[in-house]
N, C-alpha and C. Protein backbone atom coordinates (compact mmCIF):
# COMPACT_ATOMS: atom_id res chain seq x y z
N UNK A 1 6.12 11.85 -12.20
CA UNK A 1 5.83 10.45 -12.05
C UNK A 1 6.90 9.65 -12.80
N UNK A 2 7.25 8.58 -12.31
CA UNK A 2 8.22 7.58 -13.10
C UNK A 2 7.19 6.93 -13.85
N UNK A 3 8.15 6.31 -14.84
CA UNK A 3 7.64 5.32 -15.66
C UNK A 3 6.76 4.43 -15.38
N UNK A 4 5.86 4.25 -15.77
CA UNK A 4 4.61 3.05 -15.87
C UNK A 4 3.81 3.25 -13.79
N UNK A 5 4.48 4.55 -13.59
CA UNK A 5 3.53 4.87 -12.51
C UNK A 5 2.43 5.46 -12.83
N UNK A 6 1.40 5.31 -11.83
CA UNK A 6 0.22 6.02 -12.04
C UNK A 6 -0.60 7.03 -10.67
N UNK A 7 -0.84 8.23 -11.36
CA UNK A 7 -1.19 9.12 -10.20
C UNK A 7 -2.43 8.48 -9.36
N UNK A 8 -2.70 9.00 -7.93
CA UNK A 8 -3.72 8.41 -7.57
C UNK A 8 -5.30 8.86 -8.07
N UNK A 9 -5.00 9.93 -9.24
CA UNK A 9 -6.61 10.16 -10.05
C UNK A 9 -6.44 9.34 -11.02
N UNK A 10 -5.74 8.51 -11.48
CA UNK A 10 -5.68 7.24 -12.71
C UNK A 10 -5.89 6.25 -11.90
N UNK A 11 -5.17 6.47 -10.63
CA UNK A 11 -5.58 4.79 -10.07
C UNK A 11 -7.31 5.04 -9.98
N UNK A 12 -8.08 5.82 -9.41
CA UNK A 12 -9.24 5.36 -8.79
C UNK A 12 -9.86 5.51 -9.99
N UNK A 13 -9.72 6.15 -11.62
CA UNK A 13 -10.15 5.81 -12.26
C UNK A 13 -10.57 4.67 -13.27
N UNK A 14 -9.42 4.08 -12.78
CA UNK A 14 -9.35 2.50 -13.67
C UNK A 14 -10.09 1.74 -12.72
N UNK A 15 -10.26 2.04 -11.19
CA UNK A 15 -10.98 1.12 -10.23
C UNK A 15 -12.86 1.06 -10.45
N UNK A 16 -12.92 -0.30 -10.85
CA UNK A 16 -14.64 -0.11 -10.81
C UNK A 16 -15.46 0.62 -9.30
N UNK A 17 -14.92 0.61 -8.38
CA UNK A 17 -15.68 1.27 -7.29
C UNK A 17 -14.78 3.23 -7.26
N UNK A 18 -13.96 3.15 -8.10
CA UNK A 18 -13.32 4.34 -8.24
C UNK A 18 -13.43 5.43 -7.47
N UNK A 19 -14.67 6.39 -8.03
CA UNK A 19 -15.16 7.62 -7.08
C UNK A 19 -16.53 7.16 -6.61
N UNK A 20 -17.15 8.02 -6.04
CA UNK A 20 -18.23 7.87 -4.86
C UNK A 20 -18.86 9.41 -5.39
N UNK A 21 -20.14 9.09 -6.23
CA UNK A 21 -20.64 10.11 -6.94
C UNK A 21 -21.65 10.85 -5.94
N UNK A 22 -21.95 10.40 -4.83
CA UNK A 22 -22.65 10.69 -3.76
C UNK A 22 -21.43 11.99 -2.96
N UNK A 23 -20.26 11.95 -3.08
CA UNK A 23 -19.72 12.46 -2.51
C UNK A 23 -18.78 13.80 -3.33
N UNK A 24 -18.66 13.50 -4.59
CA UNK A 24 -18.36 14.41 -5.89
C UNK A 24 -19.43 15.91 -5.55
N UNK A 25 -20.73 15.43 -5.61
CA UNK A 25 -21.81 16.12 -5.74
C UNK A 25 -22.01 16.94 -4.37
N UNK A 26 -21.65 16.49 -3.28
CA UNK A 26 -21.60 17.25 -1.92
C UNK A 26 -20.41 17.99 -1.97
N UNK A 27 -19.44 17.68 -2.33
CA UNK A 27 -18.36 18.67 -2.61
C UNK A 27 -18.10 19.64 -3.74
N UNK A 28 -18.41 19.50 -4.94
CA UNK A 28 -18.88 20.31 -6.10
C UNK A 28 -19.61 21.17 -6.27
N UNK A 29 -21.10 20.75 -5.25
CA UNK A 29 -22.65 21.12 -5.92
C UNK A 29 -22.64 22.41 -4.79
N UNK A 30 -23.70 23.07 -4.93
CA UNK A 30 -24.23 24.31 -4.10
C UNK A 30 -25.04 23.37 -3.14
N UNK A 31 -25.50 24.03 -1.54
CA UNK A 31 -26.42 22.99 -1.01
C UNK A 31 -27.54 23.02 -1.88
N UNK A 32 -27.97 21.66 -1.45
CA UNK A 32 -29.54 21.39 -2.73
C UNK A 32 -29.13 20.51 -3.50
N UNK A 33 -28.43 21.14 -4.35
CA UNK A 33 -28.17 20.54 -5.91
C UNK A 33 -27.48 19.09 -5.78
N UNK A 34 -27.44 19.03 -7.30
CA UNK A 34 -27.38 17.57 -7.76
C UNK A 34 -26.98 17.10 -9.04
N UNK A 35 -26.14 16.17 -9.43
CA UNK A 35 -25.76 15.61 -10.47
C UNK A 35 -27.26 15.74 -11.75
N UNK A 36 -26.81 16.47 -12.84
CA UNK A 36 -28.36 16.05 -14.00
C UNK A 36 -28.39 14.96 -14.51
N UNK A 37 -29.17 14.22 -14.82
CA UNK A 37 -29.61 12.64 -14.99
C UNK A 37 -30.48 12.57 -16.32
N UNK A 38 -30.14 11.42 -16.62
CA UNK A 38 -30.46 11.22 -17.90
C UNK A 38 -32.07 10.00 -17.19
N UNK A 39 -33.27 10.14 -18.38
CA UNK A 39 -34.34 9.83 -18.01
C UNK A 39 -34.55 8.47 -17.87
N UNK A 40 -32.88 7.22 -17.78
CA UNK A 40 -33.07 6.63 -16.43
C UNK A 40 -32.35 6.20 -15.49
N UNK A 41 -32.05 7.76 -15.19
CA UNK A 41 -31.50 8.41 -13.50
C UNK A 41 -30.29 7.66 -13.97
N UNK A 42 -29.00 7.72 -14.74
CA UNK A 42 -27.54 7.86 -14.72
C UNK A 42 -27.40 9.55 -14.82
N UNK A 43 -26.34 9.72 -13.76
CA UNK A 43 -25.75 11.07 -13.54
C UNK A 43 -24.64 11.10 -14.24
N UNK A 44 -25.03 12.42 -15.31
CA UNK A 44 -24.44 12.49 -16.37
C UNK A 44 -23.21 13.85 -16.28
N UNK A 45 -23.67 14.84 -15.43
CA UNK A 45 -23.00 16.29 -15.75
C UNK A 45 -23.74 16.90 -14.26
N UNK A 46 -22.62 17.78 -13.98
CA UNK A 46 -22.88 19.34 -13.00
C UNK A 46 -23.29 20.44 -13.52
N UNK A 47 -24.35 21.04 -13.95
CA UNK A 47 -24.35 22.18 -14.80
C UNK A 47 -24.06 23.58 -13.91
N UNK A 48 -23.50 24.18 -14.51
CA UNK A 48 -22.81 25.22 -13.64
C UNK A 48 -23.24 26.28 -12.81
N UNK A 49 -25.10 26.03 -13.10
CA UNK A 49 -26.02 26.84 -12.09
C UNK A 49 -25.82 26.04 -10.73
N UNK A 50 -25.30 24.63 -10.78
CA UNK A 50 -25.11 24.23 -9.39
C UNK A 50 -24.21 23.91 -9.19
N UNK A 51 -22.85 24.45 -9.07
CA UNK A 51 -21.91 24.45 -8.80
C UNK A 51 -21.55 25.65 -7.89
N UNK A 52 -20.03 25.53 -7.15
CA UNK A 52 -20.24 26.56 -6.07
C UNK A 52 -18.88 27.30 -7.16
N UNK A 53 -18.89 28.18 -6.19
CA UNK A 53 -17.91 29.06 -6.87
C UNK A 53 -16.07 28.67 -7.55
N UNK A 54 -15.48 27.44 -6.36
CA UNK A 54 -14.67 27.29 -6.28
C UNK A 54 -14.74 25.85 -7.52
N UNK A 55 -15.68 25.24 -7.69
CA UNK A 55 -16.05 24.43 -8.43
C UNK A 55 -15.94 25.34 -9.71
N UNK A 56 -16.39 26.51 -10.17
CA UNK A 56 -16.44 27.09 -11.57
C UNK A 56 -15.42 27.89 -11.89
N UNK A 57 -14.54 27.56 -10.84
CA UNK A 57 -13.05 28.13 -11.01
C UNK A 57 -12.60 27.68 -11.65
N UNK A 58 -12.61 26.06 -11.05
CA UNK A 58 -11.43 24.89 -11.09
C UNK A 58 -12.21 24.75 -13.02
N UNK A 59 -14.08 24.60 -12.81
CA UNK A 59 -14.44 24.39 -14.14
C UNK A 59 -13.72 25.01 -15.90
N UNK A 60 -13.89 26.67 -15.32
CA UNK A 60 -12.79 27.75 -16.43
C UNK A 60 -11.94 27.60 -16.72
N UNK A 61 -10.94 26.85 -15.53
CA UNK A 61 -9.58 26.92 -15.54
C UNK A 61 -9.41 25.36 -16.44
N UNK A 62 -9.53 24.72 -16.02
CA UNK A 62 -9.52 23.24 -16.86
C UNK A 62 -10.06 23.28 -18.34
N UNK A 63 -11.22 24.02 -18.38
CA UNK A 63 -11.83 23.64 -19.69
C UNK A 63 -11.33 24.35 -20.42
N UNK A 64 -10.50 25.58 -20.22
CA UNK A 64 -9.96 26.82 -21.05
C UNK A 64 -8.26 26.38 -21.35
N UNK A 65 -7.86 25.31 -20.33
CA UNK A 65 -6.48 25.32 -20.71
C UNK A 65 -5.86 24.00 -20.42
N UNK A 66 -6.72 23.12 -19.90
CA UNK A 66 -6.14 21.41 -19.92
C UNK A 66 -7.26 20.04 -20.69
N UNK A 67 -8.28 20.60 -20.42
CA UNK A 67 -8.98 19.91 -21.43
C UNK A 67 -10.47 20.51 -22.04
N UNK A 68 -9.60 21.32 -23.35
CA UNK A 68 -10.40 22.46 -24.35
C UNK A 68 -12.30 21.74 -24.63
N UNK A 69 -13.19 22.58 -23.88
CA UNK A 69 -14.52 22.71 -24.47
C UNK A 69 -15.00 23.81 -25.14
N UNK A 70 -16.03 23.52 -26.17
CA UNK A 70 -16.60 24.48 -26.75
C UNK A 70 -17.82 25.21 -26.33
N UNK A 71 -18.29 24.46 -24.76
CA UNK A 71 -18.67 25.66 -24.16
C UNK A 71 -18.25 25.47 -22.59
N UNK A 72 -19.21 25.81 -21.65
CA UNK A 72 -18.98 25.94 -20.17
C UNK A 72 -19.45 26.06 -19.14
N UNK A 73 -21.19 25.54 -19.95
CA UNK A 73 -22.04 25.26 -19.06
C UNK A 73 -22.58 24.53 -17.85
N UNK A 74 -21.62 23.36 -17.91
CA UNK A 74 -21.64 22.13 -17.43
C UNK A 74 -20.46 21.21 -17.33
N UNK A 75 -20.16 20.09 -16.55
CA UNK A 75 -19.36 19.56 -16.20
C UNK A 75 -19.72 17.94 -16.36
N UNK A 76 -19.45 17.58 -17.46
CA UNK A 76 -19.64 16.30 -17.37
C UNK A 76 -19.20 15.69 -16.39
N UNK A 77 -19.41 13.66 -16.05
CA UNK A 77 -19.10 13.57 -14.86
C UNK A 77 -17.35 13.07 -15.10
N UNK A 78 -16.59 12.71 -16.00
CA UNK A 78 -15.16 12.78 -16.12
C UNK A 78 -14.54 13.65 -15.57
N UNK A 79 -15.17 14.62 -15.84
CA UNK A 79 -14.40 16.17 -15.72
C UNK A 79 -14.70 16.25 -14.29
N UNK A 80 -16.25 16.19 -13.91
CA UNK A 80 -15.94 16.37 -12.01
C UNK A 80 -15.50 15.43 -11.12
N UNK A 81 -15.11 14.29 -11.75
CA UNK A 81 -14.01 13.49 -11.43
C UNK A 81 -12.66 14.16 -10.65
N UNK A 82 -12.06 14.88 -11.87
CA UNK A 82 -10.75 15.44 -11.92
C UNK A 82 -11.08 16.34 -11.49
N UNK A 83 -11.69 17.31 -11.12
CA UNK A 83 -12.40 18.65 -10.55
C UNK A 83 -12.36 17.90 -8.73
N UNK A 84 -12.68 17.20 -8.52
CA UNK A 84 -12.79 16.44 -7.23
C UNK A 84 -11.89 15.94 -6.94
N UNK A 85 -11.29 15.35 -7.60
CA UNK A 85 -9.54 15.13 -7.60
C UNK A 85 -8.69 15.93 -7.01
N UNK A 86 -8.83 17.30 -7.61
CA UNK A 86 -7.94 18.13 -7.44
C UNK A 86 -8.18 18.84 -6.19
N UNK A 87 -9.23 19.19 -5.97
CA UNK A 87 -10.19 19.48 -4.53
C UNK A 87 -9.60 19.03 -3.35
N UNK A 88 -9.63 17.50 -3.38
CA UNK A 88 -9.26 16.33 -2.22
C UNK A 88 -7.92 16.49 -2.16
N UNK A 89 -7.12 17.09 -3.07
CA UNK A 89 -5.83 16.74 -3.00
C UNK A 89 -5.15 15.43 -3.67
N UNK A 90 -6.19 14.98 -4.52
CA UNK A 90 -5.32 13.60 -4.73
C UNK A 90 -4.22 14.01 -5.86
N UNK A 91 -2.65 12.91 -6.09
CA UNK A 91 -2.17 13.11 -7.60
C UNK A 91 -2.35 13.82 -8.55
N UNK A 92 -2.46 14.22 -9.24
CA UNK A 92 -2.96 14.47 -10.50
C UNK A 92 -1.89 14.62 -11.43
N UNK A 93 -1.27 13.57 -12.58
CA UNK A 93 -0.60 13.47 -13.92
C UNK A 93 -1.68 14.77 -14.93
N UNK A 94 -1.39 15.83 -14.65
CA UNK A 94 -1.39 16.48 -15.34
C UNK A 94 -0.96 16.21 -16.95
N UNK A 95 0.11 16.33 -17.02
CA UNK A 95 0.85 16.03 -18.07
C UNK A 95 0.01 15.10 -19.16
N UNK A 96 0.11 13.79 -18.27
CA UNK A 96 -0.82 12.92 -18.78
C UNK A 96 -2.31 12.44 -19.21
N UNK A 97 -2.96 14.06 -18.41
CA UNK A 97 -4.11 14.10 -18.43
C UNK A 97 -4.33 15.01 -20.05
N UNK A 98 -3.49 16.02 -20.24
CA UNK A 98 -3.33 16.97 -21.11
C UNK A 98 -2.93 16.22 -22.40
N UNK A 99 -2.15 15.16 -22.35
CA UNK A 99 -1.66 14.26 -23.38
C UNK A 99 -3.02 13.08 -23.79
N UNK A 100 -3.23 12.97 -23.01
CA UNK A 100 -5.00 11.61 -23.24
C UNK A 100 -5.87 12.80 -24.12
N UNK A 101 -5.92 13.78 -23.15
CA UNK A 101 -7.02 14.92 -23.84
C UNK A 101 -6.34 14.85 -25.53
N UNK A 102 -5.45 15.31 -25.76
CA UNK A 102 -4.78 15.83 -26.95
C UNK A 102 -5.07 14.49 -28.71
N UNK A 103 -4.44 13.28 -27.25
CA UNK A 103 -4.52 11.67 -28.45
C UNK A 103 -6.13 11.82 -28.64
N UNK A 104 -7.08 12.12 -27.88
CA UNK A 104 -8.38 12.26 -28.53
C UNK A 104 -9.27 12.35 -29.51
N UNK A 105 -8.79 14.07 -29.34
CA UNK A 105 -8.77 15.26 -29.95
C UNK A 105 -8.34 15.22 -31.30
N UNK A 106 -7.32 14.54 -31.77
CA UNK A 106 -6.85 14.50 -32.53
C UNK A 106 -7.33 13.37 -33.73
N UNK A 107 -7.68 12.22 -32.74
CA UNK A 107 -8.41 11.10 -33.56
C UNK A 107 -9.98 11.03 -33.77
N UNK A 108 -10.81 12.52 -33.16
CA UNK A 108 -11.83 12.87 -33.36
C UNK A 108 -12.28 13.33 -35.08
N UNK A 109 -13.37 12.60 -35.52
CA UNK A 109 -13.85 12.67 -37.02
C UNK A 109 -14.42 14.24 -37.01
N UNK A 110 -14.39 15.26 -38.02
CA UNK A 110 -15.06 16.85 -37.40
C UNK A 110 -16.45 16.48 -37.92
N UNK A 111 -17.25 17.40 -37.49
CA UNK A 111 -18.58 17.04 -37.59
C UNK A 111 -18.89 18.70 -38.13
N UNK A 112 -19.85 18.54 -39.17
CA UNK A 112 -20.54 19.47 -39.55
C UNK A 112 -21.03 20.62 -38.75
N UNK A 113 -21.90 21.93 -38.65
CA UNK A 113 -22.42 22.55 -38.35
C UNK A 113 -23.69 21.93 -38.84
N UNK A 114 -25.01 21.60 -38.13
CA UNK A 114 -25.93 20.96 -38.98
C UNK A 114 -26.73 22.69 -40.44
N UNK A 115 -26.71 23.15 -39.57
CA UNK A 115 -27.15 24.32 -40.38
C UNK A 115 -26.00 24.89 -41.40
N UNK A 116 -24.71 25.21 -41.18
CA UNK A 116 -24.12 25.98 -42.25
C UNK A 116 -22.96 24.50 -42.19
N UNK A 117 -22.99 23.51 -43.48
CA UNK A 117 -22.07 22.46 -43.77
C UNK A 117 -20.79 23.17 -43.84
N UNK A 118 -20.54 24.15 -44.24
CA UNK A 118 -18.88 24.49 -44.62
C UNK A 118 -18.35 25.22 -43.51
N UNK A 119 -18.94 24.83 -42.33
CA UNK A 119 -18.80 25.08 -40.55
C UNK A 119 -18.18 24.05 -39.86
N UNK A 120 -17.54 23.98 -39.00
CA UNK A 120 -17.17 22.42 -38.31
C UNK A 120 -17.96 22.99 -36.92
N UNK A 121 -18.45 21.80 -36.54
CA UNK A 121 -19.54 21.95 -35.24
C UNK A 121 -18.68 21.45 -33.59
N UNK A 122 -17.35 21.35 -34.07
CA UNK A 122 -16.19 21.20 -33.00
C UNK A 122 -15.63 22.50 -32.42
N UNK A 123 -15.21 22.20 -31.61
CA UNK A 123 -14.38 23.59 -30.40
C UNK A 123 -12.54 23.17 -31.36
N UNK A 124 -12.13 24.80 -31.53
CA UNK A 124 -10.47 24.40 -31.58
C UNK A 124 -10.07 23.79 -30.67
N UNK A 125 -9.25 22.49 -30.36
CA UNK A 125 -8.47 21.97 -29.30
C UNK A 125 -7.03 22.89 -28.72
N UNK A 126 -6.75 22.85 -27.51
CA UNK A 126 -5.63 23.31 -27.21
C UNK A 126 -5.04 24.89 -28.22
N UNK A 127 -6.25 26.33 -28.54
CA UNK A 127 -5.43 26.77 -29.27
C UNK A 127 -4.33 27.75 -28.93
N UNK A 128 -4.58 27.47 -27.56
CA UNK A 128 -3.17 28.38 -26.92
C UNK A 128 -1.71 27.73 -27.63
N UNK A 129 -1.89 26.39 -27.27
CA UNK A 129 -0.90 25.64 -27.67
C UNK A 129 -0.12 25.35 -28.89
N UNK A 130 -1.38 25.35 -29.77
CA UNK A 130 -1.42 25.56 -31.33
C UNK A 130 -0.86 27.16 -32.05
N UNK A 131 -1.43 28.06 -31.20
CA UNK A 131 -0.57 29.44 -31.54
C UNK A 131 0.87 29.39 -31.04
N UNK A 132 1.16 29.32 -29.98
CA UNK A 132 2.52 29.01 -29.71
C UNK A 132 3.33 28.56 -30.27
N UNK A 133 3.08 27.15 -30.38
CA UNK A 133 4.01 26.66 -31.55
C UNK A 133 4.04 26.65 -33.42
N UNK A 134 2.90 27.41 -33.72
CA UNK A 134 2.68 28.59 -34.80
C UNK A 134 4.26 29.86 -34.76
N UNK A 135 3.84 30.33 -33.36
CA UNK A 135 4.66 31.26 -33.33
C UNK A 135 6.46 30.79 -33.14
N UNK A 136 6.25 29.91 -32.23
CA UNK A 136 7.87 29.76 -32.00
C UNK A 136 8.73 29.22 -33.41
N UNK A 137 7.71 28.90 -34.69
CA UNK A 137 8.41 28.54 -35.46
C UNK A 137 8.22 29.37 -36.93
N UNK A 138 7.99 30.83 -36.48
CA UNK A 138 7.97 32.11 -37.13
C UNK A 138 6.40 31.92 -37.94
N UNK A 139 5.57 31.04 -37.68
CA UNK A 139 4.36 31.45 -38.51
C UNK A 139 3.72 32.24 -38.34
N UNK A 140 3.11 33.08 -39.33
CA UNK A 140 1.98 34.10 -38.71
C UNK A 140 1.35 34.17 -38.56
N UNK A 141 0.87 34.51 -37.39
CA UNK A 141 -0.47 34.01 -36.47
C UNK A 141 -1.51 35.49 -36.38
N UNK A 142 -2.56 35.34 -36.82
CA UNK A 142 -3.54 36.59 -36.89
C UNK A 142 -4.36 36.26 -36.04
N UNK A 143 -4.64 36.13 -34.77
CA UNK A 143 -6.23 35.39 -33.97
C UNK A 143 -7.91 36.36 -34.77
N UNK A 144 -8.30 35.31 -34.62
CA UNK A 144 -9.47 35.45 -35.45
C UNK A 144 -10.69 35.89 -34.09
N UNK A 145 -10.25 35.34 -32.51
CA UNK A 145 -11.21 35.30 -31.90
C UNK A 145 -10.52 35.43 -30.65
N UNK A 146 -11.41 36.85 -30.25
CA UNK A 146 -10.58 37.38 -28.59
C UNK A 146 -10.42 36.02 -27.51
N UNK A 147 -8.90 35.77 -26.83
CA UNK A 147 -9.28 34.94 -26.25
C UNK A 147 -9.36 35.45 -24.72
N UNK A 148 -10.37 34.43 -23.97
CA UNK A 148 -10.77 34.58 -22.68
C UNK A 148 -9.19 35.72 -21.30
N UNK A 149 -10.26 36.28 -21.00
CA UNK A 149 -9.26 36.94 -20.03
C UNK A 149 -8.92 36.12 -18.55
N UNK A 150 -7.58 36.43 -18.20
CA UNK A 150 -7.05 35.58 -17.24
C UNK A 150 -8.15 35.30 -15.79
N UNK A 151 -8.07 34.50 -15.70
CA UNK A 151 -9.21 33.83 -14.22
C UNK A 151 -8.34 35.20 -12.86
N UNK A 152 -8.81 36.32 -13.02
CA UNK A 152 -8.72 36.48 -11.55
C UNK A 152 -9.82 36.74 -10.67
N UNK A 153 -9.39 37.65 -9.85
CA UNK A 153 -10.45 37.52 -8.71
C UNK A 153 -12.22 37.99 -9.19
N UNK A 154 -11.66 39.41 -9.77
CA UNK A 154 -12.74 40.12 -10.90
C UNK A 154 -13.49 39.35 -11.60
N UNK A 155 -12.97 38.25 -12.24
CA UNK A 155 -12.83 36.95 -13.48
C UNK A 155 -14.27 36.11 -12.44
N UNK A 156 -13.95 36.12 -11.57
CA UNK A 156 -14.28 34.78 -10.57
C UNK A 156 -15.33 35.56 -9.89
N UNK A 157 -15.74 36.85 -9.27
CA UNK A 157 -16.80 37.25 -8.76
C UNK A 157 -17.97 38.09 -9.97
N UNK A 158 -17.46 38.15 -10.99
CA UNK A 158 -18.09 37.93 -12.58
C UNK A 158 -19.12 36.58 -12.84
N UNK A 159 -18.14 36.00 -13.15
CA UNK A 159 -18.68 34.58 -13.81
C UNK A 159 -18.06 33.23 -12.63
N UNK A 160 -17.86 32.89 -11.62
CA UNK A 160 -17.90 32.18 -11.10
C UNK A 160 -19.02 32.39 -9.86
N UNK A 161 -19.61 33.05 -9.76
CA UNK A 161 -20.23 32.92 -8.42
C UNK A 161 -21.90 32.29 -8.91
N UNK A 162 -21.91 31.61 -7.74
CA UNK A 162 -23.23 30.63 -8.00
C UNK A 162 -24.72 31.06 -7.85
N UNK A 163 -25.81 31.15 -9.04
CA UNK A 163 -26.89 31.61 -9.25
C UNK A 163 -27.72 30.79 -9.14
N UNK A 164 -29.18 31.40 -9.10
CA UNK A 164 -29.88 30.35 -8.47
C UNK A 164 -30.95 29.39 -9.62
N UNK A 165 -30.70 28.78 -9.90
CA UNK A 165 -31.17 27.69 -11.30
C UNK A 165 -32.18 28.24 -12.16
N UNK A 166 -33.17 28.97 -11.22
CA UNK A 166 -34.57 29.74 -11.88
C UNK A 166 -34.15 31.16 -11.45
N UNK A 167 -33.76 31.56 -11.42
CA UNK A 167 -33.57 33.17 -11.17
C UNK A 167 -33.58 33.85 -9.61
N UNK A 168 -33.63 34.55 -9.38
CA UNK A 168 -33.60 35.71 -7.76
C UNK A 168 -33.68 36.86 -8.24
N UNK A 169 -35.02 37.26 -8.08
CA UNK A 169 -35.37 38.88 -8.04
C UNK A 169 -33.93 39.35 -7.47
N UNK A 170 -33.12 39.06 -6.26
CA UNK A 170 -32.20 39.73 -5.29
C UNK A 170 -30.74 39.32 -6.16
N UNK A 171 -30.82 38.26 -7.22
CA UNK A 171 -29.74 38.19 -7.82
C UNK A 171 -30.00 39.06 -8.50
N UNK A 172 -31.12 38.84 -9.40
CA UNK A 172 -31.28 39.90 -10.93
C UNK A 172 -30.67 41.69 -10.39
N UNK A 173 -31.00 42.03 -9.21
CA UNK A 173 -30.40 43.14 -9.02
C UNK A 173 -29.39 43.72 -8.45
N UNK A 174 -28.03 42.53 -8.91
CA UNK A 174 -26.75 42.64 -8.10
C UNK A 174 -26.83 42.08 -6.79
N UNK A 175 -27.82 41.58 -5.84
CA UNK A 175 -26.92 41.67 -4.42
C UNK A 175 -26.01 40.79 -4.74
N UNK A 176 -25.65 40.35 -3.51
CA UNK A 176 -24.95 39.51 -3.08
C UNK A 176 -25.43 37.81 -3.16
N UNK A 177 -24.41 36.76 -3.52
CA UNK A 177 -25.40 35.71 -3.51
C UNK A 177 -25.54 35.44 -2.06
N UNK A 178 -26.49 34.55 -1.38
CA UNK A 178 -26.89 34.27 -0.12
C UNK A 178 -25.52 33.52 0.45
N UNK A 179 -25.67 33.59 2.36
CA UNK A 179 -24.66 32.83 2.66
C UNK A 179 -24.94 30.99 2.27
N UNK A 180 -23.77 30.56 2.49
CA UNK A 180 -24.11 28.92 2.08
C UNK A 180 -23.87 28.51 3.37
């Protein structure tokens, strides 16, 4: 992008009629499902029992390496914004998306563990990024915590494939999930 341009997922985000959450949710969700709502009905998050497969791809892949969560249950609605974004094909300033994430992150106050105080109750930001440049400038880096294995196909018929919110006797015993 040139200077003081903006991709077309910044443009429709700065636009008050922006995205079309009616249409996020048909493209994201499993049939059925639906944005979770707060108790009065603003749609808040996708939780990842209703999401389809290709949705908890895009979910892993983003939250593990462009904008760091501390877990991965769910998809707020920012995030299936850019998850829908990327779907449709629109722009996407990456770069710039990874840089907003980062100015955040950074100006975020840490917050306790409520139970153990000498805990921080935050996710490491970016620590791929943070080891790297640890390493490229000879520090020594010991990882304290296995990190996630690469998204492949294995990765994705593991933990991306879509379950059914309350359970399936026919899931619980391996089959196959149903056709969609």
């Amino acid at each position: 992008m040139e200077e003081g341009q903006q991709c077309e997922f910044s443009q429709r985000r700065s636009r008050a009629d922006g995205f079309d959450e009616e249409a996020i949710a048909q493209l994201l969700c499993i049939l059925g499902q639906d944005f979770a709502q707060t108790v009065a009905g603003r749609l808040v998050r996708i939780m990842r029992t209703s999401m389809t497969t290709l949705t908890q791809t895009w979910m892993t892949l983003l939250l593990s390496n462009v904008l760091p969560s501390d877990h991965n249950s769910d998809l707020p609605l920012p995030k299936c914004q850019l998850v829908y974004a990327i779907q449709t094909r629109m722009s996407v300033h990456v770069a710039q998306v990874i840089a907003d994430a980062i100015y955040l992150f950074a100006g975020m106050v840490p917050t306790r563990h409520p139970l153990d105080t000498d805990k921080s109750n935050r996710a490491l930001g970016f620590p791929v990024l943070i080891t790297g440049l640890c390493q490229s400038y000879r520090v020594p880096v010991t990882p304290s915590k296995v990190i996630r294995p690469p998204i492949t196909r294995a990765f994705i018929e593991k933990y991306c494939t879509p379950r059914q919110a309350h359970g399936d006797a026919h899931q619980a015993a391996g089959a196959p999930p149903p056709p969609r």
